[in-house]
Protein backbone atom coordinates (compact mmCIF):
# COMPACT_ATOMS: atom_id res chain seq x y z
CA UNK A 1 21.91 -21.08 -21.67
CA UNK A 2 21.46 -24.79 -21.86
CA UNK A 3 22.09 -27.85 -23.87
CA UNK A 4 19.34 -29.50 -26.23
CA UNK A 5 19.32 -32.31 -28.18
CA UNK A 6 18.39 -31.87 -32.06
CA UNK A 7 19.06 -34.14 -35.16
CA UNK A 8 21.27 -31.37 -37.48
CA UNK A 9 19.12 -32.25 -40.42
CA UNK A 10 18.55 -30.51 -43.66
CA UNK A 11 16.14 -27.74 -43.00
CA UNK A 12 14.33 -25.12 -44.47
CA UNK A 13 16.22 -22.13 -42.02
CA UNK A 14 19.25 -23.42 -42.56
CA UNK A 15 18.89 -23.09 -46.34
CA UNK A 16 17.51 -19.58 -45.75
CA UNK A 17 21.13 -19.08 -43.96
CA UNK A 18 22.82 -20.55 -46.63
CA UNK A 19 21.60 -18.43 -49.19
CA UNK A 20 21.70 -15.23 -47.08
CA UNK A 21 25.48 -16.29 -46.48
CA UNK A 22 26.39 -16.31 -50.12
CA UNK A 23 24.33 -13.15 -51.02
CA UNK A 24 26.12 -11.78 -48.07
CA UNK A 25 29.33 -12.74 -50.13
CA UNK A 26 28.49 -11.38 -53.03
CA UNK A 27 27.88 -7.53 -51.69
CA UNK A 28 31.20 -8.33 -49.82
CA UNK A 29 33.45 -8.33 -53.09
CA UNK A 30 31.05 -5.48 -54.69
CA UNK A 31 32.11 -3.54 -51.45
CA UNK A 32 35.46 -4.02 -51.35
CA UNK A 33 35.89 -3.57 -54.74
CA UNK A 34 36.96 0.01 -54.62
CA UNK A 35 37.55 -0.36 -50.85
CA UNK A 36 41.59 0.05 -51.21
CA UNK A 37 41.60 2.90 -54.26
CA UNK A 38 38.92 4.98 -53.21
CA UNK A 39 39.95 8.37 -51.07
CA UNK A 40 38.91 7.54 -47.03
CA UNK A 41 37.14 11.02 -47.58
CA UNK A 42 35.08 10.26 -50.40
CA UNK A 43 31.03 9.11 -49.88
CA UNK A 44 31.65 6.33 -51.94
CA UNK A 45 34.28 4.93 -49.80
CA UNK A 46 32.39 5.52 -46.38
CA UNK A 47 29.39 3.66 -48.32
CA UNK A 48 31.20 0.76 -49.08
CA UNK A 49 33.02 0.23 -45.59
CA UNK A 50 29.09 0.22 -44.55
CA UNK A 51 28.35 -2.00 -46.97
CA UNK A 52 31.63 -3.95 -45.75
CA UNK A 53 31.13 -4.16 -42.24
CA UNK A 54 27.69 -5.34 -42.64
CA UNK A 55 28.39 -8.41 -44.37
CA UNK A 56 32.03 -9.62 -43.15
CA UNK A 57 30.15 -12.44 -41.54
CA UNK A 58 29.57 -13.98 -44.54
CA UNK A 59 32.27 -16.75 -44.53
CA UNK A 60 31.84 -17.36 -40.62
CA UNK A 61 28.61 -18.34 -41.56
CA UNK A 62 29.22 -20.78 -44.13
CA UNK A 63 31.97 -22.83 -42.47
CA UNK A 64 29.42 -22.66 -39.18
CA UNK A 65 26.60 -24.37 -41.62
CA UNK A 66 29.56 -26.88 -42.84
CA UNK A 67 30.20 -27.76 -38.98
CA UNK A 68 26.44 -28.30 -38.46
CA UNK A 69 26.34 -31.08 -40.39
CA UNK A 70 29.60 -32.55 -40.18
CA UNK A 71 30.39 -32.66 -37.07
CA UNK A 72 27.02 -34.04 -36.51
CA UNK A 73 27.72 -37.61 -34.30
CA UNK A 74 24.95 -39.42 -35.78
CA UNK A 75 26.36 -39.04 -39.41
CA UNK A 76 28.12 -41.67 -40.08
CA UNK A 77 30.34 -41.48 -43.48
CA UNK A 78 33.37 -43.59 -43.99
CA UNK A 79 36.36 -42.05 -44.85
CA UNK A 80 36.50 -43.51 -48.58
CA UNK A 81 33.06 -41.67 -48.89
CA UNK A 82 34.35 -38.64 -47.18
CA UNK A 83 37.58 -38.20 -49.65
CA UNK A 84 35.28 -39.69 -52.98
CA UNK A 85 32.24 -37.62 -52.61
CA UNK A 86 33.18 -34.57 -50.41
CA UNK A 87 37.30 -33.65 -50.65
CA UNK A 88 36.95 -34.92 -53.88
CA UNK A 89 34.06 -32.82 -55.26
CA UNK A 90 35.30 -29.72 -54.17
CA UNK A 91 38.96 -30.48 -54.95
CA UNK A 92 37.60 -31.20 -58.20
CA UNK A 93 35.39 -27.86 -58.89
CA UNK A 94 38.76 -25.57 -57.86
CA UNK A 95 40.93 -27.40 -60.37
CA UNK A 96 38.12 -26.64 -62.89
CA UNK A 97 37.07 -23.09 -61.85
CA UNK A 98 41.07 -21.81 -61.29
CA UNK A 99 41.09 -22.68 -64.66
CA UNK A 100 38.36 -21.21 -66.03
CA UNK A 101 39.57 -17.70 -63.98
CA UNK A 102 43.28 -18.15 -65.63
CA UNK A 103 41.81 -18.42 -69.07
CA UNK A 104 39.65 -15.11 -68.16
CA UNK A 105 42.87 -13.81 -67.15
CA UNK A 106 44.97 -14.62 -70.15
CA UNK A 107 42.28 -13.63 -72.52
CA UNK A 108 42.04 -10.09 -70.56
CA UNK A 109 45.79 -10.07 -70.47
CA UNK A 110 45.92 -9.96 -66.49
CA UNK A 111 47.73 -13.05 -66.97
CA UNK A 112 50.94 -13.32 -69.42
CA UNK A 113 50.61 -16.09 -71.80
CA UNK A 114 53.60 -17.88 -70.26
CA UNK A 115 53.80 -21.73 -69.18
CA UNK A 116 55.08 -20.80 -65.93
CA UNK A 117 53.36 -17.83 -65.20
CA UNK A 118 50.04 -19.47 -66.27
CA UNK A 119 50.63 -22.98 -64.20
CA UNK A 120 51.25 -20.31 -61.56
CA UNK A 121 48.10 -18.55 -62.02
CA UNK A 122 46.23 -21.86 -62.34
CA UNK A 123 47.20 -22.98 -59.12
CA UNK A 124 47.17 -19.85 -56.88
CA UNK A 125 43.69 -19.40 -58.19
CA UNK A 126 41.45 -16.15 -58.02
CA UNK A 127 41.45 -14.56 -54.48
CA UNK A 128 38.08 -15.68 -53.70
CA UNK A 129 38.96 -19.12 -54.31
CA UNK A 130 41.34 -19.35 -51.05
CA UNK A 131 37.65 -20.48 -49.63
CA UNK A 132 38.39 -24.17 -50.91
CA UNK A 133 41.20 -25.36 -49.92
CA UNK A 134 40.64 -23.87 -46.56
CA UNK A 135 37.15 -25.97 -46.46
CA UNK A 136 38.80 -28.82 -47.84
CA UNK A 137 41.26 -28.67 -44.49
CA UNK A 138 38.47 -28.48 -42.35
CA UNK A 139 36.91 -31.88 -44.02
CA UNK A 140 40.20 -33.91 -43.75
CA UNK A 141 40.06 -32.98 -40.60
CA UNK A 142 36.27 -32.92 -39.28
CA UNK A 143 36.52 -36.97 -38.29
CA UNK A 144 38.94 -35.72 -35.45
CA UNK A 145 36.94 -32.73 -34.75
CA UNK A 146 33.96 -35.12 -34.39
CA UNK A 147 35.28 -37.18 -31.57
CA UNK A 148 34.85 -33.57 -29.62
CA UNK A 149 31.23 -33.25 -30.35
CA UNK A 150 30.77 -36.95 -29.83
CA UNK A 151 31.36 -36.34 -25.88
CA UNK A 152 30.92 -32.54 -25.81
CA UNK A 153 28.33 -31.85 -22.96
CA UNK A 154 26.96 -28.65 -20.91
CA UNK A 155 30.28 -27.17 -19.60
CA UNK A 156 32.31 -28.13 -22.76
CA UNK A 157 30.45 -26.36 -24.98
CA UNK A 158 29.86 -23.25 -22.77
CA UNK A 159 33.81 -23.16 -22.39
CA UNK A 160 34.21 -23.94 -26.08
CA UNK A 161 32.24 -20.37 -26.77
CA UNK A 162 33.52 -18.33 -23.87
CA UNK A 163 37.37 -19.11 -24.86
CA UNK A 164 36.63 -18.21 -29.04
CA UNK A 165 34.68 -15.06 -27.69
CA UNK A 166 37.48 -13.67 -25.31
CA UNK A 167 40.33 -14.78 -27.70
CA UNK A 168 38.37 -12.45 -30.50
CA UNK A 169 38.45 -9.98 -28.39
CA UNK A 170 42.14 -9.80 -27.61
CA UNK A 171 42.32 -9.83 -31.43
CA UNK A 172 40.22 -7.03 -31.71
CA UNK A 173 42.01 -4.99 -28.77
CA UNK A 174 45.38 -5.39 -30.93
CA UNK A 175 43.57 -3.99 -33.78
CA UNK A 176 43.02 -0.90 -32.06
CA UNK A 177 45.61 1.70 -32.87
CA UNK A 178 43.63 4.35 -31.31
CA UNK A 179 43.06 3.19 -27.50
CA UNK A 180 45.33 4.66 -25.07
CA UNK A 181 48.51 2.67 -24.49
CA UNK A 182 47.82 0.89 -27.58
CA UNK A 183 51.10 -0.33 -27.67
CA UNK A 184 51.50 -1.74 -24.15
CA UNK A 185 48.00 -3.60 -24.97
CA UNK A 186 49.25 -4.84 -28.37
CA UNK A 187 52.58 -6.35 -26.54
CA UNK A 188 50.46 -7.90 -23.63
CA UNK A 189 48.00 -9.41 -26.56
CA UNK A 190 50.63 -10.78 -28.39
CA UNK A 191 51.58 -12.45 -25.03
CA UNK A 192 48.24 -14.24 -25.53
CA UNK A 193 48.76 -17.61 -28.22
CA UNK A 194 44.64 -17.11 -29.42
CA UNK A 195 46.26 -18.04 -32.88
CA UNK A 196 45.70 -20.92 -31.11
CA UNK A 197 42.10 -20.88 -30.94
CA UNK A 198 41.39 -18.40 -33.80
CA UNK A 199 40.73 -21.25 -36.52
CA UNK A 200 38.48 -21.76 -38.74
CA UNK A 201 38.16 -25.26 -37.43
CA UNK A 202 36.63 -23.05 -34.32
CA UNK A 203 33.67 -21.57 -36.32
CA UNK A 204 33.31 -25.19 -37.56
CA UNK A 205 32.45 -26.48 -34.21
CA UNK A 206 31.03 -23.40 -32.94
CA UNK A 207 28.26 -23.81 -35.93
CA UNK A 208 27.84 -27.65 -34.45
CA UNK A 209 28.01 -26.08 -30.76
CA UNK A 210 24.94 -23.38 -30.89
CA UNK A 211 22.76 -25.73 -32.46
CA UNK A 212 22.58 -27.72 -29.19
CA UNK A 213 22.07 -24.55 -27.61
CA UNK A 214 19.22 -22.96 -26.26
CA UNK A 215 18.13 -19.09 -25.10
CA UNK A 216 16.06 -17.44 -23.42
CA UNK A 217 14.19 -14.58 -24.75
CA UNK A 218 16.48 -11.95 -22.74
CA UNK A 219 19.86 -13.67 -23.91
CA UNK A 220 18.62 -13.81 -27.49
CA UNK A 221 18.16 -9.46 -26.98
CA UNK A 222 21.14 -8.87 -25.76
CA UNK A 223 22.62 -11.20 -28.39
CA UNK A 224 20.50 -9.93 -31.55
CA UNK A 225 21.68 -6.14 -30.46
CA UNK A 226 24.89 -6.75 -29.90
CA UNK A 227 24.93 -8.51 -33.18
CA UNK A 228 22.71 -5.19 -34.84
CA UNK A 229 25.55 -2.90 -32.92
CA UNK A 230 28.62 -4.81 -33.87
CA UNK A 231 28.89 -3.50 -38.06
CA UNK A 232 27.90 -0.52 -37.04
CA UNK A 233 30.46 0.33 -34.47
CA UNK A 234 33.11 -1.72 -36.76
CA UNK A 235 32.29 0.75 -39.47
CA UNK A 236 32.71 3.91 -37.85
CA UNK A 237 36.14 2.42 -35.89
CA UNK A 238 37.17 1.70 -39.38
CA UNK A 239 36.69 4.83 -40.85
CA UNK A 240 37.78 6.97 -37.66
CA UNK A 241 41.34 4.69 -37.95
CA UNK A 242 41.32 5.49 -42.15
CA UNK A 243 40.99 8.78 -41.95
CA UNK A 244 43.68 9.37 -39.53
CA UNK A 245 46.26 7.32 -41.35
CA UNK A 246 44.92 8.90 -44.75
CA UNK A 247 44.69 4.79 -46.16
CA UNK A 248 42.37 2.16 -45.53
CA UNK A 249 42.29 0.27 -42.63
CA UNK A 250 41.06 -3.20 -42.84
CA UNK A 251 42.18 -5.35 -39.77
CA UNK A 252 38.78 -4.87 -37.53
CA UNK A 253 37.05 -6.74 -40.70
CA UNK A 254 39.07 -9.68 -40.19
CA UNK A 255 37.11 -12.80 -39.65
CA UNK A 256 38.10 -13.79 -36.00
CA UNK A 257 37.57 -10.00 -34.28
CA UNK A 258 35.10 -9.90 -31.87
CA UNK A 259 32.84 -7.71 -34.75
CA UNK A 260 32.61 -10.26 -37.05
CA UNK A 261 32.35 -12.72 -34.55
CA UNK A 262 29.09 -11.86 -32.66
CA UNK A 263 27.79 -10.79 -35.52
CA UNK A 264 28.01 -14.48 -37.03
CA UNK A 265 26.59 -15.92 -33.77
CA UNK A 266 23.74 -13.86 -33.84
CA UNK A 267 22.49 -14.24 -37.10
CA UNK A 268 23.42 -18.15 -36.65
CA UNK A 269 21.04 -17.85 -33.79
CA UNK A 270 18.44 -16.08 -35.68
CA UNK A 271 17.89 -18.39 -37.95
CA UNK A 272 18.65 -21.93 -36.20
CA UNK A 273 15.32 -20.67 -33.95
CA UNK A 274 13.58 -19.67 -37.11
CA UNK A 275 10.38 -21.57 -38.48
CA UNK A 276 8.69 -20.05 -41.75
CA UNK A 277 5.70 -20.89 -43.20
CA UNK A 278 6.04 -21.17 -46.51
CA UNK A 279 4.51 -23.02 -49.43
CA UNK A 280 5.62 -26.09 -50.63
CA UNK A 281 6.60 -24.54 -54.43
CA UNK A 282 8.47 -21.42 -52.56
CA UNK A 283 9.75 -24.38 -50.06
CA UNK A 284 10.84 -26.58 -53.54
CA UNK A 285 12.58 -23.04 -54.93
CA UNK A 286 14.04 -22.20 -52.07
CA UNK A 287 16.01 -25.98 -51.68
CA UNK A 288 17.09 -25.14 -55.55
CA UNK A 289 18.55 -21.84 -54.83
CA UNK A 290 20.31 -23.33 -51.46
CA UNK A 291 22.21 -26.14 -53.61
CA UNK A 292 23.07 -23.43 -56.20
CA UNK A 293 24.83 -21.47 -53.45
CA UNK A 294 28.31 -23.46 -54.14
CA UNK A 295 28.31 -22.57 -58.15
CA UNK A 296 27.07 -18.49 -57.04
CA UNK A 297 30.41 -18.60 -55.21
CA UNK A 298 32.53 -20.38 -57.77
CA UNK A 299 31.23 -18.03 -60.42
CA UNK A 300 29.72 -14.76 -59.12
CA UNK A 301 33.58 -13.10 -59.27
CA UNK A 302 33.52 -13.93 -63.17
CA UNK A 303 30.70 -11.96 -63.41
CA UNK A 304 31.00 -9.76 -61.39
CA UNK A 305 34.49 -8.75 -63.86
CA UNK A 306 32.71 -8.58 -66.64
CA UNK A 307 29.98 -6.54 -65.47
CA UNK A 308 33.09 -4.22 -64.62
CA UNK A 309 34.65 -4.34 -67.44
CA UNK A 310 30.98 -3.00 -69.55
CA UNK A 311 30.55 -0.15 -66.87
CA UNK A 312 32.25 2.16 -65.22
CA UNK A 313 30.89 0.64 -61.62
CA UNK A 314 32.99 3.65 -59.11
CA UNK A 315 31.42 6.10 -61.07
CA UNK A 316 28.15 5.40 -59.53
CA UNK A 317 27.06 6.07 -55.91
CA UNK A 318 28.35 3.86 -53.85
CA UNK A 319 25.23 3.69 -51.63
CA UNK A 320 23.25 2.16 -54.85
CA UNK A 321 25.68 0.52 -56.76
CA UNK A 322 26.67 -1.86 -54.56
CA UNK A 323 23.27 -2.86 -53.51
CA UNK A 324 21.76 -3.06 -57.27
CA UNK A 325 25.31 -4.64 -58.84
CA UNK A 326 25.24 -7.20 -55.84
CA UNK A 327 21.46 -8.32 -56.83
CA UNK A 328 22.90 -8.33 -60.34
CA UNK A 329 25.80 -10.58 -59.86
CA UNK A 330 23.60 -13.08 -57.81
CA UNK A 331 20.87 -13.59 -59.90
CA UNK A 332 23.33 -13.56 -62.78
CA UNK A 333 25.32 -16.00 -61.58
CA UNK A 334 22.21 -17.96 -60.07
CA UNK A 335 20.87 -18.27 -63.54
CA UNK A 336 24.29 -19.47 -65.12
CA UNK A 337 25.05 -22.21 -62.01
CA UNK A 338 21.38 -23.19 -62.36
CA UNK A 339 21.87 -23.78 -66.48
CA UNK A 340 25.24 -25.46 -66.09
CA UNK A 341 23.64 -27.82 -63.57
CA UNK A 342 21.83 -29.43 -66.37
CA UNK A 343 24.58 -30.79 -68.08
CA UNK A 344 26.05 -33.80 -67.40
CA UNK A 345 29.43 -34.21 -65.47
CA UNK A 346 29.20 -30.58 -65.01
CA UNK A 347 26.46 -30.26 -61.81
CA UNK A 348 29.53 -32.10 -59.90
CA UNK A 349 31.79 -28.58 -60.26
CA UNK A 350 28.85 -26.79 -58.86
């Protein structure tokens, strides 16, 4: 593996990424759904812990995209532009959109009509909103983070890498009720500070990191299969630990195991090294559907509800209803960020 130099511009792949990463989301919360209230023996619940492992990736990869351009040393934004345009923007859009959910909420009665229990639910927000102020964090901070890529060479990003990839794994190991001596390895883990290192400020960088990386056609195998392997063995870990507690288990999906992880790196890969040809209409609609990707988050859960609340969703196969209800919800929601885009003053909160 080596370093190359490349200008982290706006490109076509990267798009591509972007919207993969939000459909990604989208079958995520169709998964998990029923994940927690669904029997660990049923089909339906083994078909959406497939469905789960295979996209847990999702927010790695968006907060690796952020990073990419970021982190970049040849932007240049002042922080006035930084807090106006960026913090402010997105700051902006959860103020707006935690509203909008509590509303939902009141008018469904998940929420009592209460000052305090409705300033409450306006601020806590809907669950998939936690995204925000999380990237929000990550932009106060990403002038700091910059003066690492600034001087980050060779070594320092090959040790950047190798210390998040061994610090997931001890995460993973203490995930593992089933190993022998899981107990002993739990206590020596816990020994290990890789809170330290497990950030999301780490996927940030790492994004900015593997762009100025290069492979070779036998590192990008190994990578791509351990990437293919990694859901799949996460899956069936996940199940084997369900069943034999009789509840579902849900700590090898977290974001900073060694699962979700390589999996993130090797789709990152994948598409930093890919180069479609495509026409310059499909090239035009596929720009459109990458800025629409923010709103699809901000509003795919509100549809998403309602599409719940018309249909009994559980009742279907799990194997086709997440699938079909996932390309549902995103074109769904597509269609409404795309029309609310339109309006003035609104496009901002999307």
């Amino acid at each position: 593996m080596k370093t190359t130099e490349k200008k982290p511009e706006r490109q076509i792949h990267f798009d591509l990424l972007r919207i993969l990463a939000c459909f990604m989301v989208v079958v995520l919360h169709a998964a998990s759904r029923f994940f927690d209230t669904t029997p660990v023996e049923a089909e339906n619940w083994m078909a959406y812990n497939a469905y789960d492992a295979l996209v847990r990736s999702a927010v790695p990869l968006f907060v690796m995209l952020s990073g990419v351009f970021f982190l970049a040393p040849e932007r240049r934004v002042s922080l006035r532009k930084l807090y106006r345009k960026s913090i402010g923007r997105i700051a902006l859009a959860y103020v707006v959109w935690s509203a909008v959910y509590t509303v939902y909420d009141m008018w469904t009665g998940a929420v009592a009509c209460q000052p305090l229990y409705v300033l409450q639910a306006w601020i806590a927000g809907p669950k998939h909103l936690w995204y925000i102020p999380m990237l929000i964090g990550l932009y106060v901070i990403s002038p700091l983070l910059k003066k690492i890529t600034e001087r980050a060479d060779r070594d320092l990003i090959r040790y950047g890498i190798v210390v998040f990839l061994v610090a997931a794994i001890v995460k993973t190991l203490k995930a593992c009720p089933f190993l022998p001596g899981a107990q002993t390895i739990v206590l020596l883990a816990d020994q290990i500070p890789t809170e330290l290192v497990l950030l999301y400020s780490s996927y940030f960088l790492l994004g900015w990191f593997l762009t100025r990386c290069s492979f070779s056609k036998t590192q990008k195998r190994i990578l791509y299969g351990a990437g293919a392997l990694c859901p799949v063995v996460c899956a069936l870990l996940t199940a084997l630990v369900s069943r034999q507690s009789g509840e579902a288990y849900a700590d090898l999906y977290n974001n900073f195991t060694i699962f979700t992880a390589l999996e993130a790196v090797a789709v990152f890969v994948f598409f930093k090294d890919f180069a479609p040809s495509v026409s310059a209409r499909m090239k035009a609609w596929i720009h459109i559907l990458s800025q629409c990707t923010l709103g699809i988050y901000l509003t795919h859960i509100l549809v998403l509800r309602i599409l719940a609340s018309q249909m009994d969703l559980q009742a279907v196969a799990g194997i086709w209803m997440v699938p079909v209800v996932s390309v549902v919800v995103f074109a769904l929601s597509f269609v409404l960020t795309w029309s609310l885009r339109k309006i003035k003053g609104v496009r901002a909160l999307l």
